[in-house]
C-alpha atoms as a PDB file:
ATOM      1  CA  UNK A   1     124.244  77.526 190.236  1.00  0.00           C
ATOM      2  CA  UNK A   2     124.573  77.621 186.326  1.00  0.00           C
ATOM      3  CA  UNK A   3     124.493  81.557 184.915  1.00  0.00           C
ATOM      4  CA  UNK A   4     125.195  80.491 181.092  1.00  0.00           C
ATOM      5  CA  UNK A   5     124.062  78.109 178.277  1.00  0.00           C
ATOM      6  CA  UNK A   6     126.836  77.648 175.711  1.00  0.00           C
ATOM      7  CA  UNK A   7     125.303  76.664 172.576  1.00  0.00           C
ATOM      8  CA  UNK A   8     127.730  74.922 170.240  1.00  0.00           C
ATOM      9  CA  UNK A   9     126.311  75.938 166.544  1.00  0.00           C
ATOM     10  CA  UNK A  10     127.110  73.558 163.653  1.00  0.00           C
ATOM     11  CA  UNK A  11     124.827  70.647 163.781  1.00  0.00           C
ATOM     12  CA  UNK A  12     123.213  71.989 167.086  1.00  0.00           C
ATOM     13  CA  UNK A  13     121.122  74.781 165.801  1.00  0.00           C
ATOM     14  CA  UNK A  14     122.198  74.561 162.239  1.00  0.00           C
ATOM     15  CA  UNK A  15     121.744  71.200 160.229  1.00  0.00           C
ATOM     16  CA  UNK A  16     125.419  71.239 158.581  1.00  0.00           C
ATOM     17  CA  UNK A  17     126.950  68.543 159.543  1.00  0.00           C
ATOM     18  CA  UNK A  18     126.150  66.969 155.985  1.00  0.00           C
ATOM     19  CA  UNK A  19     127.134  69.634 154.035  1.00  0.00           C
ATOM     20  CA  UNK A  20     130.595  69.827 156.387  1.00  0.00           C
ATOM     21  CA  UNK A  21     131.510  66.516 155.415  1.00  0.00           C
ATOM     22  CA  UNK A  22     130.820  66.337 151.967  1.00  0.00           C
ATOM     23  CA  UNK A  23     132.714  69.157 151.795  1.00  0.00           C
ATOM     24  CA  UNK A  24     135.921  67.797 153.022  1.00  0.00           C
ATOM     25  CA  UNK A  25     134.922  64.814 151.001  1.00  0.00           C
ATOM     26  CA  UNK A  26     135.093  66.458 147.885  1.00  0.00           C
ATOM     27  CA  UNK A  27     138.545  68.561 149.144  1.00  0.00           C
ATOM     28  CA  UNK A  28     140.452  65.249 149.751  1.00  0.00           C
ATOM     29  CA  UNK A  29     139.427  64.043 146.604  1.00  0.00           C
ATOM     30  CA  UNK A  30     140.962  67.405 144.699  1.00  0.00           C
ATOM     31  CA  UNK A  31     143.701  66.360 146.599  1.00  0.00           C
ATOM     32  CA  UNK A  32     144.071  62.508 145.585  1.00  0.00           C
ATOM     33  CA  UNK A  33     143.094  61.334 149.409  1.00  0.00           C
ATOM     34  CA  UNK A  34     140.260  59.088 148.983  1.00  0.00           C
ATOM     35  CA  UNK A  35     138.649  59.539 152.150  1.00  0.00           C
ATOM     36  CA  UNK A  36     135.644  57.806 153.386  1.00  0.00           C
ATOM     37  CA  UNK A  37     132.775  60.167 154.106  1.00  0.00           C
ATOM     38  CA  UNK A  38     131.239  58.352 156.859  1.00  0.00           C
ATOM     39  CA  UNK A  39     135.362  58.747 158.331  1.00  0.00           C
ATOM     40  CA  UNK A  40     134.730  62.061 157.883  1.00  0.00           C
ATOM     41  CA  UNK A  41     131.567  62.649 159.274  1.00  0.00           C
ATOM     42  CA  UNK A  42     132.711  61.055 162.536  1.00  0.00           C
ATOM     43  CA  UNK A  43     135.446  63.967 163.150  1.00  0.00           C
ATOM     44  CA  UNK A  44     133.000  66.745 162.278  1.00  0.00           C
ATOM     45  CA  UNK A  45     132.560  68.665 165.260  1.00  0.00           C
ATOM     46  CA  UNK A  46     136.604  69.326 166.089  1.00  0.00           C
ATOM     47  CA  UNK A  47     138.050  72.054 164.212  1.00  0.00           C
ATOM     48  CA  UNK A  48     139.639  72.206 160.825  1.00  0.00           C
ATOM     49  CA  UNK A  49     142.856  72.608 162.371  1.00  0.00           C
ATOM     50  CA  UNK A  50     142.708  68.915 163.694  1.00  0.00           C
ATOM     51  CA  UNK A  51     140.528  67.068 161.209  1.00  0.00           C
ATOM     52  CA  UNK A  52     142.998  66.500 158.770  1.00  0.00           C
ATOM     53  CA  UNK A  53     145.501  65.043 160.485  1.00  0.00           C
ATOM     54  CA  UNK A  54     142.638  63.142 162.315  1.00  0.00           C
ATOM     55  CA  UNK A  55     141.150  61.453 159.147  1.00  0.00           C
ATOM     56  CA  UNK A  56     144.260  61.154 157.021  1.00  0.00           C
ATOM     57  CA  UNK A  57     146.982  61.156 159.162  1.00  0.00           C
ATOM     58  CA  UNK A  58     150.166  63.156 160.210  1.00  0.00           C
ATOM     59  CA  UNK A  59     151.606  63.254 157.013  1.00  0.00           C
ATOM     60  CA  UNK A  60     149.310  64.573 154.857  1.00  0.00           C
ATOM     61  CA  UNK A  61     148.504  67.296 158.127  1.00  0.00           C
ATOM     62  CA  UNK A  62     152.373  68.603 157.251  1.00  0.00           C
ATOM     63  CA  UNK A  63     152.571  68.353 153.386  1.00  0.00           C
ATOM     64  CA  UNK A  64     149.125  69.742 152.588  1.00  0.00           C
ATOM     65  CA  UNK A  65     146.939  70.770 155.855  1.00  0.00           C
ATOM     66  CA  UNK A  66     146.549  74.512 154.468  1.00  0.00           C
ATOM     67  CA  UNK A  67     145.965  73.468 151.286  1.00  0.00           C
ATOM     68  CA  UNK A  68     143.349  70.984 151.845  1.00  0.00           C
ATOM     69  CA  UNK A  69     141.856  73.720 154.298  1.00  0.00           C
ATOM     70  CA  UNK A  70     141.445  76.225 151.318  1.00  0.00           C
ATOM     71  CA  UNK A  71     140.091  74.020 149.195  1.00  0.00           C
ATOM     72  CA  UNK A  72     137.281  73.138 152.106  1.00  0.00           C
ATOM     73  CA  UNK A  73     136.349  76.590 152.389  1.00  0.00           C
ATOM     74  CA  UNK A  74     135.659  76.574 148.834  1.00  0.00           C
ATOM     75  CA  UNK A  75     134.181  73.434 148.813  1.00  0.00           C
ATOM     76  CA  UNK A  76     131.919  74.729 151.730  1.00  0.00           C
ATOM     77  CA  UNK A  77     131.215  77.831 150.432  1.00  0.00           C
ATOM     78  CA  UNK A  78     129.206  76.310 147.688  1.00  0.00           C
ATOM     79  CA  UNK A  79     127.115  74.495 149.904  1.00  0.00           C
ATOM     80  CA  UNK A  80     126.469  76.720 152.478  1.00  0.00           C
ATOM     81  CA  UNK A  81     122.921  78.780 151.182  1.00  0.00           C
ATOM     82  CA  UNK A  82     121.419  75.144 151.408  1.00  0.00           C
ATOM     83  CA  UNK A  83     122.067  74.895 155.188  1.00  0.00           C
ATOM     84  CA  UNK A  84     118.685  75.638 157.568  1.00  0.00           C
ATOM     85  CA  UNK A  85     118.504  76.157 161.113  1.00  0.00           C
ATOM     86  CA  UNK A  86     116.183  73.597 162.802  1.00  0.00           C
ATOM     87  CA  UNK A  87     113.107  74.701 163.580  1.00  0.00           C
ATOM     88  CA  UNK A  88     113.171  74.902 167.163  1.00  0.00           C
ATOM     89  CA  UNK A  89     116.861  76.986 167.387  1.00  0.00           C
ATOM     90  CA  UNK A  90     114.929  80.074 167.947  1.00  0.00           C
ATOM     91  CA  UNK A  91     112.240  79.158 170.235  1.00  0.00           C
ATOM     92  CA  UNK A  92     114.988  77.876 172.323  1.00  0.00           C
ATOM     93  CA  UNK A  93     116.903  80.694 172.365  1.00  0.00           C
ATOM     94  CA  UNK A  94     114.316  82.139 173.779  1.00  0.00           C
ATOM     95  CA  UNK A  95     113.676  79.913 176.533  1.00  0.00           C
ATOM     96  CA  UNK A  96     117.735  79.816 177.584  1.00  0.00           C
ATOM     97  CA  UNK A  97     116.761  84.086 177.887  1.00  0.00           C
ATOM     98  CA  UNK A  98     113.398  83.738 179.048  1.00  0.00           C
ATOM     99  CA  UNK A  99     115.114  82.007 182.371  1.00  0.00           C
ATOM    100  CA  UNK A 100     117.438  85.054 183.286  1.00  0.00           C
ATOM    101  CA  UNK A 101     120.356  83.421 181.650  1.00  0.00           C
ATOM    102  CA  UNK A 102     123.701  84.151 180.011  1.00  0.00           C
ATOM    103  CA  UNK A 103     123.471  82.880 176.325  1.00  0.00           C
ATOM    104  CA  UNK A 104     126.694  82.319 174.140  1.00  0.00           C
ATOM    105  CA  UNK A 105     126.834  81.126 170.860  1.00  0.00           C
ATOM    106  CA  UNK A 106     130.160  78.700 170.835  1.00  0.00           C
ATOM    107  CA  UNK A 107     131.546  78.129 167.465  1.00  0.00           C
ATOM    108  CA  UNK A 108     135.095  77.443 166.213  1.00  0.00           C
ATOM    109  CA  UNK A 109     134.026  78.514 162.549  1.00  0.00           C
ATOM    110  CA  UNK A 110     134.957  81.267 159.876  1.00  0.00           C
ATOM    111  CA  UNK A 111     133.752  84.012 161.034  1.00  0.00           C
ATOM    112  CA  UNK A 112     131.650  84.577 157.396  1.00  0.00           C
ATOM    113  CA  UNK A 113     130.322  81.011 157.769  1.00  0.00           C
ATOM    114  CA  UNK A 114     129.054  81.601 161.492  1.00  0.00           C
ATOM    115  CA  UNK A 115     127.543  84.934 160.852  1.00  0.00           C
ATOM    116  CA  UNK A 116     125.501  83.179 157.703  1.00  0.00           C
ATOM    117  CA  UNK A 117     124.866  80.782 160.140  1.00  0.00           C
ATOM    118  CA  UNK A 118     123.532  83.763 163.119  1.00  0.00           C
ATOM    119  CA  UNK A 119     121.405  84.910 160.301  1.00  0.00           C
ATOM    120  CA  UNK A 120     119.135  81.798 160.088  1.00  0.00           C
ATOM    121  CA  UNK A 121     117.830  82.190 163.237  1.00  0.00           C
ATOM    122  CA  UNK A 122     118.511  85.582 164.016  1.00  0.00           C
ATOM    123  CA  UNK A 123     121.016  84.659 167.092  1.00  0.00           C
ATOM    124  CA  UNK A 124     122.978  88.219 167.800  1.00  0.00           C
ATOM    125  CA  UNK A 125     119.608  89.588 168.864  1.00  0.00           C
ATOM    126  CA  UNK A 126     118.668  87.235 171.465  1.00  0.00           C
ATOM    127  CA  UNK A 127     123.001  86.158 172.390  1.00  0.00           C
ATOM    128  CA  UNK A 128     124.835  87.878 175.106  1.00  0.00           C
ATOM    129  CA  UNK A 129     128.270  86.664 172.760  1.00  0.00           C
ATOM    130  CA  UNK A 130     129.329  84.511 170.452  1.00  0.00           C
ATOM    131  CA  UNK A 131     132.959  83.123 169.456  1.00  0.00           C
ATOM    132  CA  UNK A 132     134.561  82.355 166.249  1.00  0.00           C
ATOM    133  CA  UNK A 133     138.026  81.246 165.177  1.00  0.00           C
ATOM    134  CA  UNK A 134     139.600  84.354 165.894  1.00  0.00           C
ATOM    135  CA  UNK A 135     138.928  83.689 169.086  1.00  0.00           C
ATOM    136  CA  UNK A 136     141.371  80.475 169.836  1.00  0.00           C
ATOM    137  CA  UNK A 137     144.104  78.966 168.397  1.00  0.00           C
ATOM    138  CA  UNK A 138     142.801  75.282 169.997  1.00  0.00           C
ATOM    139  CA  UNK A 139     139.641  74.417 168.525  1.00  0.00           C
ATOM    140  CA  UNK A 140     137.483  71.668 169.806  1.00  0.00           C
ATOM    141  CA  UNK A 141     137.697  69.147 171.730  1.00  0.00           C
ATOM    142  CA  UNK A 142     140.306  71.358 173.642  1.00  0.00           C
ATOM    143  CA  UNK A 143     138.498  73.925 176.323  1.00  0.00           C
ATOM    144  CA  UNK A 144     139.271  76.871 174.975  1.00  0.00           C
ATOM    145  CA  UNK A 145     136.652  78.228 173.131  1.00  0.00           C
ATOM    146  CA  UNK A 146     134.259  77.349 175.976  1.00  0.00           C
ATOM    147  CA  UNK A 147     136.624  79.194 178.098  1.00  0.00           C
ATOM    148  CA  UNK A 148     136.583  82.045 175.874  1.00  0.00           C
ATOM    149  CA  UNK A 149     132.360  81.786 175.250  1.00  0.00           C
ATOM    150  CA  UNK A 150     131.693  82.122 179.394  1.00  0.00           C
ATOM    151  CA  UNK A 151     134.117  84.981 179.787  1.00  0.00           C
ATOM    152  CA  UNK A 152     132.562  87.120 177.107  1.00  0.00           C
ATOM    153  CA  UNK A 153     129.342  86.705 178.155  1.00  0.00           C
ATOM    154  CA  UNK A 154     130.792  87.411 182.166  1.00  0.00           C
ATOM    155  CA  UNK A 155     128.936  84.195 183.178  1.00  0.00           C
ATOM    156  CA  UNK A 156     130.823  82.224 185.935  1.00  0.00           C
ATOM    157  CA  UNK A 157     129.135  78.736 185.530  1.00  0.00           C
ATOM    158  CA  UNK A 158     127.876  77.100 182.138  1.00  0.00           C
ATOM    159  CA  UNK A 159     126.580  74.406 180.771  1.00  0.00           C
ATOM    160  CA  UNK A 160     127.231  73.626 177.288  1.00  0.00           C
ATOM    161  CA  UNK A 161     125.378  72.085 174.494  1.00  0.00           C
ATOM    162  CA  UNK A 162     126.230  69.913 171.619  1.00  0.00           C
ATOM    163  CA  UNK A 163     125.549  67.618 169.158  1.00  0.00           C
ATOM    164  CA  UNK A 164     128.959  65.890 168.995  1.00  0.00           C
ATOM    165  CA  UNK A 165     131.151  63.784 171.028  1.00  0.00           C
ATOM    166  CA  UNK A 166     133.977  66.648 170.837  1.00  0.00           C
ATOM    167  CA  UNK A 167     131.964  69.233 172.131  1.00  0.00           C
ATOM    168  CA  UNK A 168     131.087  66.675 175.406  1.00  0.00           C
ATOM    169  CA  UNK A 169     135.050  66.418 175.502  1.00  0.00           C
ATOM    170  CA  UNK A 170     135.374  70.048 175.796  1.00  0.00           C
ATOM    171  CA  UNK A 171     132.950  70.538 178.547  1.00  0.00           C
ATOM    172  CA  UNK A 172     134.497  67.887 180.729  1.00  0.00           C
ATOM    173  CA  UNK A 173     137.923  69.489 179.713  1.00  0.00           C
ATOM    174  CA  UNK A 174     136.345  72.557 181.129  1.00  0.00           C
ATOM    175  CA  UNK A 175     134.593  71.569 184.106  1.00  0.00           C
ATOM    176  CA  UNK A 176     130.985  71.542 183.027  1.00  0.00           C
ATOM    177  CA  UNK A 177     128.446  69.265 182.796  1.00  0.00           C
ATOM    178  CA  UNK A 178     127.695  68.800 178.733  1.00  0.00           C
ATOM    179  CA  UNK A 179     124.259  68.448 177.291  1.00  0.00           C
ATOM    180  CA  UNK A 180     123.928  66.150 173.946  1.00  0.00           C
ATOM    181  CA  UNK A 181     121.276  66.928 171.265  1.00  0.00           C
ATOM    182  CA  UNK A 182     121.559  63.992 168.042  1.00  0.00           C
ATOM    183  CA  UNK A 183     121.265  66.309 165.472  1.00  0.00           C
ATOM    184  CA  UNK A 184     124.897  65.813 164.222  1.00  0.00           C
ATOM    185  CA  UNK A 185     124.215  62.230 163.622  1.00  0.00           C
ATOM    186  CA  UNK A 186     125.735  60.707 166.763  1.00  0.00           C
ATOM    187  CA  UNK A 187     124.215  58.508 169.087  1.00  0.00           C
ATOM    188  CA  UNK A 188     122.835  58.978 172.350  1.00  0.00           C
ATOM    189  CA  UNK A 189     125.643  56.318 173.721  1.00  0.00           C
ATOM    190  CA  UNK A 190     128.415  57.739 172.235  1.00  0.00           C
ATOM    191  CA  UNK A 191     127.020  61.413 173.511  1.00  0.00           C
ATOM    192  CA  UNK A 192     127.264  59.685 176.728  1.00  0.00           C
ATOM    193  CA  UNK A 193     130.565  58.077 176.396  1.00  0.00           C
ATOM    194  CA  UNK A 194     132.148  61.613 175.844  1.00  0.00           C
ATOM    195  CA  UNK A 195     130.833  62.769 179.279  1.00  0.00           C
ATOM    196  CA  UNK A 196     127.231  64.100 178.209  1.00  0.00           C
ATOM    197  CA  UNK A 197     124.840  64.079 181.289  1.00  0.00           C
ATOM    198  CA  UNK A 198     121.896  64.247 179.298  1.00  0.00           C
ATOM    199  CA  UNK A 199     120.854  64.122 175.697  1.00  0.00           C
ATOM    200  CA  UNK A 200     117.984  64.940 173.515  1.00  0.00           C
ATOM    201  CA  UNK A 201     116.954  64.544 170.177  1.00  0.00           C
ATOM    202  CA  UNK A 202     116.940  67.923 169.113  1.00  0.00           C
ATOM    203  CA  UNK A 203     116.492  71.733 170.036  1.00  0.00           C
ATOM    204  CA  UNK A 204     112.909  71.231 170.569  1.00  0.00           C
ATOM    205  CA  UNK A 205     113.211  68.555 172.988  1.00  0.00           C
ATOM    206  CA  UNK A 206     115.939  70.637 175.077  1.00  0.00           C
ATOM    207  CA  UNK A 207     113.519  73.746 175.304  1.00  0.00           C
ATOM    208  CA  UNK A 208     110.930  71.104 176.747  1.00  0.00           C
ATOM    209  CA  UNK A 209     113.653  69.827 179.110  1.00  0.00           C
ATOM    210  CA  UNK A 210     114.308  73.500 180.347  1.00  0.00           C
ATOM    211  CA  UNK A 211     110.668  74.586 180.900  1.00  0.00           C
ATOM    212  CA  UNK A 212     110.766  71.199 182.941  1.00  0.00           C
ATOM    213  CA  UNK A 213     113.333  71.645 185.294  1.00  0.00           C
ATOM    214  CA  UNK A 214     116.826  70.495 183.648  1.00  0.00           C
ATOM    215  CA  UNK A 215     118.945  73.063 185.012  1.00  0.00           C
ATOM    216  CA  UNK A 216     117.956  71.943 188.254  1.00  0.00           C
ATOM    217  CA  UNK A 217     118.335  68.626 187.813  1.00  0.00           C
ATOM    218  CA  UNK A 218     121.886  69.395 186.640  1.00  0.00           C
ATOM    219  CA  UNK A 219     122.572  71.310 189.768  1.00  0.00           C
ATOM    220  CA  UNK A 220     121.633  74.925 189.554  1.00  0.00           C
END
């Protein structure tokens, strides 16, 4: 019997992705690493800690991880008051609450970017927690931060929901079924390949799927 909905943020109920991976774009390129954006795009979704050495190797991780990370954030931080929420992140906030449920708010990012993000759709007043990175020192796909999200909350069975293939990882890392929405720009298949039991187009589509029985279906 599920207690909690983990809702990943970035790309889930936020539509950054984009804005994410133009920003490393334009921080490898301060850097002299010409790095493809789609490349990037793909890794979007793990944590700043790994994407580095994901998209441009070990080497450049050691010599200039930090540095490339600071120059992100300010990269990022110039782009960030054009990032929305999608319209239906509220509504199914709502829903996840409106069925007796635990709601965490799983995100792996500064803790100024996530509250901007909170803002959009006015998220602390309807989440029972929410997790940043302070919280763990192994970002996505690794369990942790799911780990962390149900145990604030004091939820004993989640289900998580994301919109990449990392956050699918982490759920079958951590023992619970994952939920894939394709608002980070990856495809239903892929979703699936990473161990997501179901997958929807968007936040809109999910609150549908709840008022219809999905938690059931999943094994509540």
């Amino acid at each position: 019997m599920f207690d909690t909905v983990i809702l990943d943020v970035d790309g889930t109920l936020v539509d950054s992705n984009y804005h994410h991976a133009l920003a490393w774009s334009r921080a490898f390129r301060r850097h002299g690493h010409d790095v493809e954006l789609w490349r990037i795009h793909r890794a979007i979704g793990m944590g700043g800690d790994r994407l580095v050495a994901h998209v441009a190797g070990d080497p450049v991780e050691q010599e200039e991880g930090d540095a490339l990370r600071d120059a992100w954030t300010r990269e990022f931080d110039g782009l960030i008051g054009d990032v929305r929420s999608f319209a239906g992140s509220r509504p199914l906030l709502e829903a996840v609450k409106e069925l007796g449920l635990h709601l965490a708010l799983a995100s792996s990012g500064q803790p100024e970017h996530v509250q901007t993000f909170l803002d959009l759709f006015d998220g602390r007043s309807l989440a029972d927690a929410w997790t940043t990175s302070d919280d763990v020192e192994e970002s996505k796909p690794a369990a942790d931060l799911l780990a962390v999200a149900l145990q604030k909350t004091g939820g004993r069975h989640g289900v998580m929901v994301g919109d990449a293939t990392w956050d699918a990882e982490a759920a079958v890392k951590g023992g619970m079924p994952a939920v894939g929405l394709r608002t980070g720009g990856f495809a239903e298949a892929e979703l699936r390949e990473a161990g997501a039991v179901e997958v929807f187009d968007g936040p809109s589509d999910l609150r549908a799927a709840l008022a219809d029985g999905l938690l059931d279906r999943l094994g509540r």
